[in-house]
Protein backbone atom coordinates (compact mmCIF):
# COMPACT_ATOMS: atom_id res chain seq x y z
CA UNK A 1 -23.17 -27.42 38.85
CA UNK A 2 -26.01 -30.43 38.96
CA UNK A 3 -26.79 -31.98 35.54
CA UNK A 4 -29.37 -34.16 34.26
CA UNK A 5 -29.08 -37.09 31.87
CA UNK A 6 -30.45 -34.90 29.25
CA UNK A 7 -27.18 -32.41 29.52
CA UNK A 8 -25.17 -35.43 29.20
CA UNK A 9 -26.70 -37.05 26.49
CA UNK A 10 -25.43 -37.53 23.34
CA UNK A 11 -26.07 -34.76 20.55
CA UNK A 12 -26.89 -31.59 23.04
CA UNK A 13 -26.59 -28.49 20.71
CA UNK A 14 -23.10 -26.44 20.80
CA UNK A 15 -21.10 -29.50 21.91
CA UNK A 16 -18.48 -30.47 21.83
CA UNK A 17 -16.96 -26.97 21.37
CA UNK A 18 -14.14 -26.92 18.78
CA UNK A 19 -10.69 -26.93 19.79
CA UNK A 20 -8.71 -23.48 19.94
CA UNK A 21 -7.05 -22.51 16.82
CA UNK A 22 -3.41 -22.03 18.57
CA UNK A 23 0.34 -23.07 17.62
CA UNK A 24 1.56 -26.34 17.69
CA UNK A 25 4.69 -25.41 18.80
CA UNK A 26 4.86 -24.28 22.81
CA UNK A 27 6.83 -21.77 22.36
CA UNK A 28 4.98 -19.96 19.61
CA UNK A 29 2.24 -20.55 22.08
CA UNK A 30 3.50 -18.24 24.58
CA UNK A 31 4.18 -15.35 22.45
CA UNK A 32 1.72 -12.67 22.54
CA UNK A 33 2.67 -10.53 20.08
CA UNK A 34 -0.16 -8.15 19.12
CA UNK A 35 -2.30 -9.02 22.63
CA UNK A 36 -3.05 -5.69 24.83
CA UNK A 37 -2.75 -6.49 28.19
CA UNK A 38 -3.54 -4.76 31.06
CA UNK A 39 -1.93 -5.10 34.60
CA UNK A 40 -2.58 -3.23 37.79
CA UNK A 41 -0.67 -2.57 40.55
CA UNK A 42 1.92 -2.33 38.20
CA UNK A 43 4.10 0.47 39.42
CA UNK A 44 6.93 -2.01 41.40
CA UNK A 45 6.72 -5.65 42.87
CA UNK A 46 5.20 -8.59 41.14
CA UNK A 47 2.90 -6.22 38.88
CA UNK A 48 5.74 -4.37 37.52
CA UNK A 49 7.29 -8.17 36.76
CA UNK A 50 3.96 -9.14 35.17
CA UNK A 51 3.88 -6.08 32.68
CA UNK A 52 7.62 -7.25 32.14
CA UNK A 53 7.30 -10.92 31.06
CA UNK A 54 3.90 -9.40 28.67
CA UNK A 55 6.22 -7.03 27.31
CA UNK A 56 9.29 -9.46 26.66
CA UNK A 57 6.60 -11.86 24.88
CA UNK A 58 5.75 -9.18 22.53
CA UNK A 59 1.93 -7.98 23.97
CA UNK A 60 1.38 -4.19 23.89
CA UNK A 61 1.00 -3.35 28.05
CA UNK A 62 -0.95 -0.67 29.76
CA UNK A 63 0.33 -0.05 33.61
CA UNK A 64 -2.12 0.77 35.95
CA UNK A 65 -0.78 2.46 39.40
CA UNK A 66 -1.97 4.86 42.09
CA UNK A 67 0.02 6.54 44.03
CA UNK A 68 3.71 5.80 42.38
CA UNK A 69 3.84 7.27 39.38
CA UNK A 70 7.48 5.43 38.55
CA UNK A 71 4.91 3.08 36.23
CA UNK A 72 5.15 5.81 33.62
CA UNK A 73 9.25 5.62 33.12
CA UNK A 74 8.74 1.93 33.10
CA UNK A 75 6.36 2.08 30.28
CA UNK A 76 8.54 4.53 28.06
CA UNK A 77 11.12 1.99 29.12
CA UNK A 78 9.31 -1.16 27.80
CA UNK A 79 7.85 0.37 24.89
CA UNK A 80 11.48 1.50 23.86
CA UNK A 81 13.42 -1.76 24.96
CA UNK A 82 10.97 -4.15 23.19
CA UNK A 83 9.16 -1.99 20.38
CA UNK A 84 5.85 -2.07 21.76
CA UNK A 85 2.91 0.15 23.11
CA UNK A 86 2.92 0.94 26.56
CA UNK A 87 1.25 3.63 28.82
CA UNK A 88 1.11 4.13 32.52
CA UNK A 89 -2.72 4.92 33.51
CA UNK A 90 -3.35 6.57 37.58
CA UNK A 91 -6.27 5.13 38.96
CA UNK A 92 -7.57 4.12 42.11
CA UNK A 93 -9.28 0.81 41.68
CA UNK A 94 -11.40 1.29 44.84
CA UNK A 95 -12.97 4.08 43.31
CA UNK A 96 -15.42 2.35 40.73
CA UNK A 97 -15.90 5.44 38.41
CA UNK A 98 -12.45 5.81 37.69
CA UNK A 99 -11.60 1.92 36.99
CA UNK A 100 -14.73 2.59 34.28
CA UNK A 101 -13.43 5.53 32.75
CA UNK A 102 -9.58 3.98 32.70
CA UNK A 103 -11.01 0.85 30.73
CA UNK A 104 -12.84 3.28 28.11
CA UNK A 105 -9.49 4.92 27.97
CA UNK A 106 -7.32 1.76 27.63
CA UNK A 107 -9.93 0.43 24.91
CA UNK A 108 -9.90 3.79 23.11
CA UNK A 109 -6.04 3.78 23.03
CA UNK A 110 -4.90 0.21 21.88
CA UNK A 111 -8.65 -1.06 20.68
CA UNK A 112 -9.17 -3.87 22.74
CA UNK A 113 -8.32 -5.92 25.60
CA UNK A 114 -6.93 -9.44 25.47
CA UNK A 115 -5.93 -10.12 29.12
CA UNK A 116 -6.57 -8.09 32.09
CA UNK A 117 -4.14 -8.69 35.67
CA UNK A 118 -5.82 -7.91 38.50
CA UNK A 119 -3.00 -7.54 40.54
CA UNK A 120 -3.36 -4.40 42.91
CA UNK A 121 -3.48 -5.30 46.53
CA UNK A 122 -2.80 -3.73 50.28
CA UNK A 123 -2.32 -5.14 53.68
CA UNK A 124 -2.27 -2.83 57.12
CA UNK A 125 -0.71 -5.77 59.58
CA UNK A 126 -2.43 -5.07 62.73
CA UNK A 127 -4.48 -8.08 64.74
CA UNK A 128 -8.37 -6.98 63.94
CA UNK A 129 -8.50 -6.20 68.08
CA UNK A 130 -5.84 -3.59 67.22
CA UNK A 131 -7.24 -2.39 63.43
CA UNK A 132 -9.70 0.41 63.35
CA UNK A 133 -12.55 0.15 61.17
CA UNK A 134 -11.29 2.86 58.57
CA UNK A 135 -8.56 0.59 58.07
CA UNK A 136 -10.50 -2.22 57.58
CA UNK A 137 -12.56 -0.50 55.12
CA UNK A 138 -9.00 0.35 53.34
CA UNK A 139 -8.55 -2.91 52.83
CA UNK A 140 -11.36 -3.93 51.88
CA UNK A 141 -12.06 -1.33 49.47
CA UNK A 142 -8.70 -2.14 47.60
CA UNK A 143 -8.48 -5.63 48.02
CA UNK A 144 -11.82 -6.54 47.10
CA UNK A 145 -14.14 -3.81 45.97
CA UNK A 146 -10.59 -3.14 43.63
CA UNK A 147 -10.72 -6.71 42.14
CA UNK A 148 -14.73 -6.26 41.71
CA UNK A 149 -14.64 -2.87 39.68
CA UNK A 150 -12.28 -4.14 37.39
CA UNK A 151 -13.63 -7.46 36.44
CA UNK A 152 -17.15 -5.76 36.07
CA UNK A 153 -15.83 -3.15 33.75
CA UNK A 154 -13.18 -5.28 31.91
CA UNK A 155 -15.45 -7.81 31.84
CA UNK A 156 -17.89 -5.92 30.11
CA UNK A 157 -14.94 -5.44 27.22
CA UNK A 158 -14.49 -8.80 27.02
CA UNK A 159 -18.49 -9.64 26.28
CA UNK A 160 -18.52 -7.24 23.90
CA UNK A 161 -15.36 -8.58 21.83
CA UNK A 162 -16.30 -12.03 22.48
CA UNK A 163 -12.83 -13.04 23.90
CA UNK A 164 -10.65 -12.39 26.93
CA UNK A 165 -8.76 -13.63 29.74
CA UNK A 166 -8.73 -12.91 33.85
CA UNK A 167 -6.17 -13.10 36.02
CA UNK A 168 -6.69 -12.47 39.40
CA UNK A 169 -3.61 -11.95 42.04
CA UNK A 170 -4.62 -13.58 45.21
CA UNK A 171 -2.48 -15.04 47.90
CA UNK A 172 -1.67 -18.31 49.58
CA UNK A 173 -3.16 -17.06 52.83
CA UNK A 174 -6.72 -17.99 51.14
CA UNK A 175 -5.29 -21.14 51.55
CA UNK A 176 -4.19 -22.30 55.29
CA UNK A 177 -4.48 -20.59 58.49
CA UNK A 178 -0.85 -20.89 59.43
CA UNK A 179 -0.28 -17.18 58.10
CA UNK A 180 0.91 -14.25 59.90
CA UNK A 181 -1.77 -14.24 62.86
CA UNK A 182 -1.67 -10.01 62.07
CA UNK A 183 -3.21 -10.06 58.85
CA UNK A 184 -6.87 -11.50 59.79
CA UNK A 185 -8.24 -8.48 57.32
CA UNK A 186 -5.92 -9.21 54.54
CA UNK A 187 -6.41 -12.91 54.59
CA UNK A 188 -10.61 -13.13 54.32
CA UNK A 189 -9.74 -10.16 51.24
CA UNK A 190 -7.63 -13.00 49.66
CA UNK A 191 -10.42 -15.92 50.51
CA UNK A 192 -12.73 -13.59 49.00
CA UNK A 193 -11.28 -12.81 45.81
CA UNK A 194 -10.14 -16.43 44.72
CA UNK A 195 -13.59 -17.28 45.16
CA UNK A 196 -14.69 -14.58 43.23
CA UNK A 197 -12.68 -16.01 40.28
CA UNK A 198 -13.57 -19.31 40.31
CA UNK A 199 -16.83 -17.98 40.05
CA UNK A 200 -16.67 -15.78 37.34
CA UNK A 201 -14.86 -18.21 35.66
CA UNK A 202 -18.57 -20.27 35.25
CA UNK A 203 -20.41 -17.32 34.82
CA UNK A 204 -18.00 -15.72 31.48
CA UNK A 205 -17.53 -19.74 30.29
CA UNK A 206 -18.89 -18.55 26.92
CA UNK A 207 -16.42 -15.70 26.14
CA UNK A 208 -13.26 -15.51 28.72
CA UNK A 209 -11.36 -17.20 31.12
CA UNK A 210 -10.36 -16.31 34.56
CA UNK A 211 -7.62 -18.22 36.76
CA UNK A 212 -6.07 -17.02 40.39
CA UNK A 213 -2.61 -16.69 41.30
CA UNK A 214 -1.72 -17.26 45.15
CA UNK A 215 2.09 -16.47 45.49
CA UNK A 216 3.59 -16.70 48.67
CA UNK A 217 6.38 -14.25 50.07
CA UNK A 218 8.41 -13.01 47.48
CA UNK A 219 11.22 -10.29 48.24
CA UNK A 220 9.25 -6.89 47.67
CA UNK A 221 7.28 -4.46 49.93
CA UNK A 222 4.45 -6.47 49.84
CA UNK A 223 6.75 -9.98 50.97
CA UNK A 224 7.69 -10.85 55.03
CA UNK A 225 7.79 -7.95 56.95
CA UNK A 226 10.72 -8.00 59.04
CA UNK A 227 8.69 -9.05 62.42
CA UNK A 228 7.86 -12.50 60.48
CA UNK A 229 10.86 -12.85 57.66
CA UNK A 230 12.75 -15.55 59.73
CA UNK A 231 9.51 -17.36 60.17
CA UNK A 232 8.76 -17.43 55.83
CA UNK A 233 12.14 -18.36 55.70
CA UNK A 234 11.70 -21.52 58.37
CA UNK A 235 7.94 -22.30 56.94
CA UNK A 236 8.88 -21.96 53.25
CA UNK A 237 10.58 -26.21 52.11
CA UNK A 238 13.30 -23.88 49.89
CA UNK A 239 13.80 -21.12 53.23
CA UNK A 240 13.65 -18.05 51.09
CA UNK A 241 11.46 -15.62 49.86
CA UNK A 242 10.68 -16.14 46.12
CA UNK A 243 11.99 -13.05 43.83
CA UNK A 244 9.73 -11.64 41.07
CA UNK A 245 11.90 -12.97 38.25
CA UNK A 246 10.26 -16.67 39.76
CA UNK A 247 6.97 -16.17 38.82
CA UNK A 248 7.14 -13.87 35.27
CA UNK A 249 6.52 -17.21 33.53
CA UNK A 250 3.21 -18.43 35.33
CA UNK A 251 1.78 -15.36 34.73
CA UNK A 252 2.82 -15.40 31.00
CA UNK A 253 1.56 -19.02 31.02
CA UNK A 254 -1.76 -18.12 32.39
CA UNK A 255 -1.83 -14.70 29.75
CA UNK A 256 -1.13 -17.24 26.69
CA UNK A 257 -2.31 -19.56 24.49
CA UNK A 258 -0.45 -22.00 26.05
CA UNK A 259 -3.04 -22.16 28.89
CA UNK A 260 -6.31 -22.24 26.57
CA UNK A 261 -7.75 -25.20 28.02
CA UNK A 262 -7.46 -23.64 31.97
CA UNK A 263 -9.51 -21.66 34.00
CA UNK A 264 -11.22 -21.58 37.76
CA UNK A 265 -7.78 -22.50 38.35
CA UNK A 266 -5.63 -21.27 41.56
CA UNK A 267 -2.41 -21.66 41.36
CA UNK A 268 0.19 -21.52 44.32
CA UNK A 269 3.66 -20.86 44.00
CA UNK A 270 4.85 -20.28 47.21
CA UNK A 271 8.03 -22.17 47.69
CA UNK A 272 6.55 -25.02 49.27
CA UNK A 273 5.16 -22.79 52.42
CA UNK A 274 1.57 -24.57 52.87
CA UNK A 275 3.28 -27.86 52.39
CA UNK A 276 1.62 -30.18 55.50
């Protein structure tokens, strides 16, 4: 964004903005004890993770999956094992209608919305020479269209309140080339979307933050397939996979107050995979 000496000067109305009124202490900064937070994809994998570390720090958690409908065990489990409010929601973020209605549901149920994890994501591995056009539409429906539905609608929550936080699951693909040459689809969905968020996170500067994750393999259905695991393992500076206990705390991080002074941030964790 240009500026002129006149935004710079001294004495320009609103600035500088106070500092947040958070804990001292770091670890009171990470609790989130009466937050709601909402995560997506949150049946299994890294969502189901997410809605774990929220729950463990004390936030009330609303699980949004489509088709396995395990996410409503796990949030009688949380709500029981950490004496908090949980509810599994079905909806299929590509349809735009029903991520609107979920949101007015969500809001009507716990009142607000503090933080909102975009996390829901597909990938059909096929070379684009080999992918038919419904497929890529699939993708690109979920992928994208997905992450735009929700941060129109829970974005519109979050103007209204004043207050609220983005987080955006994107992948390190958006960030070299030197990916699994038969996910072309899936990798311009995850270009797309961290851009996205860095954008929004300029446009919603006056009332909520957004930041982008970009995790590398991890160990779920979503990680290496088995035609590529050897070469995550070779590529990746620790040779593994990451498991979904690794990256609980960024997640938390990003959710709390002890992130307050982030956002258009992407942040890899990826075991050292895009290393040069």
């Amino acid at each position: 964004m240009s500026m002129t000496i006149d935004d710079c000067a001294p004495g320009r109305e609103g600035f500088p903005r106070p500092f947040p009124d958070t804990p001292t202490n770091v670890l009171e900064q990470f609790r989130l004890g009466g937050k709601v937070v909402v995560v997506n994809g949150a049946a299994d994998g890294i969502g189901l993770a997410v809605a774990e570390a929220m729950a463990e720090a004390g936030a009330h958690v609303a699980l949004w999956y489509n088709s396995n409908d395990a996410a409503i065990g796990k949030a009688q489990q949380l709500a029981s094992t950490h004496n908090i409010q949980a509810a599994a929601y079905k909806v299929d973020v590509s349809d735009a209608t029903q991520v609107s209605q979920t949101i007015d549901k969500v809001v009507n149920d716990f009142e607000k919305i503090d933080v909102f994890v975009a996390n829901a994501g597909m990938a059909i591995s096929k070379p684009i020479l080999e992918q038919t056009l419904e497929e890529y539409q699939k993708q690109m429906s979920v992928n994208v269209d997905g992450i735009v539905h929700c941060a129109k609608y829970a974005g519109h929550v979050f103007q209204r309140q004043g207050f609220g936080n983005l987080i955006i699951t994107s992948s390190m693909s958006a960030h070299i080339v030197n990916v699994p040459v038969d996910q072309p689809v899936y990798n311009a969905t995850k270009a797309f979307v961290t851009h996205f968020g860095k954008s929004l996170a300029r446009e919603w500067r006056d009332f909520a933050r957004v930041n982008i994750v970009s995790p590398g393999f991890f160990d779920t259905k979503m990680g290496a397939s088995p035609l590529c695991v050897n070469e995550a393992y070779r590529m990746s500076a620790l040779g593994r996979q990451g498991h979904v206990k690794e990256i609980k705390g960024l997640y938390l991080y990003l959710a709390s107050d002890a992130s307050t002074y982030m956002t258009g941030s992407d942040v890899l964790i990826d075991g050292g995979y895009v290393l040069p």
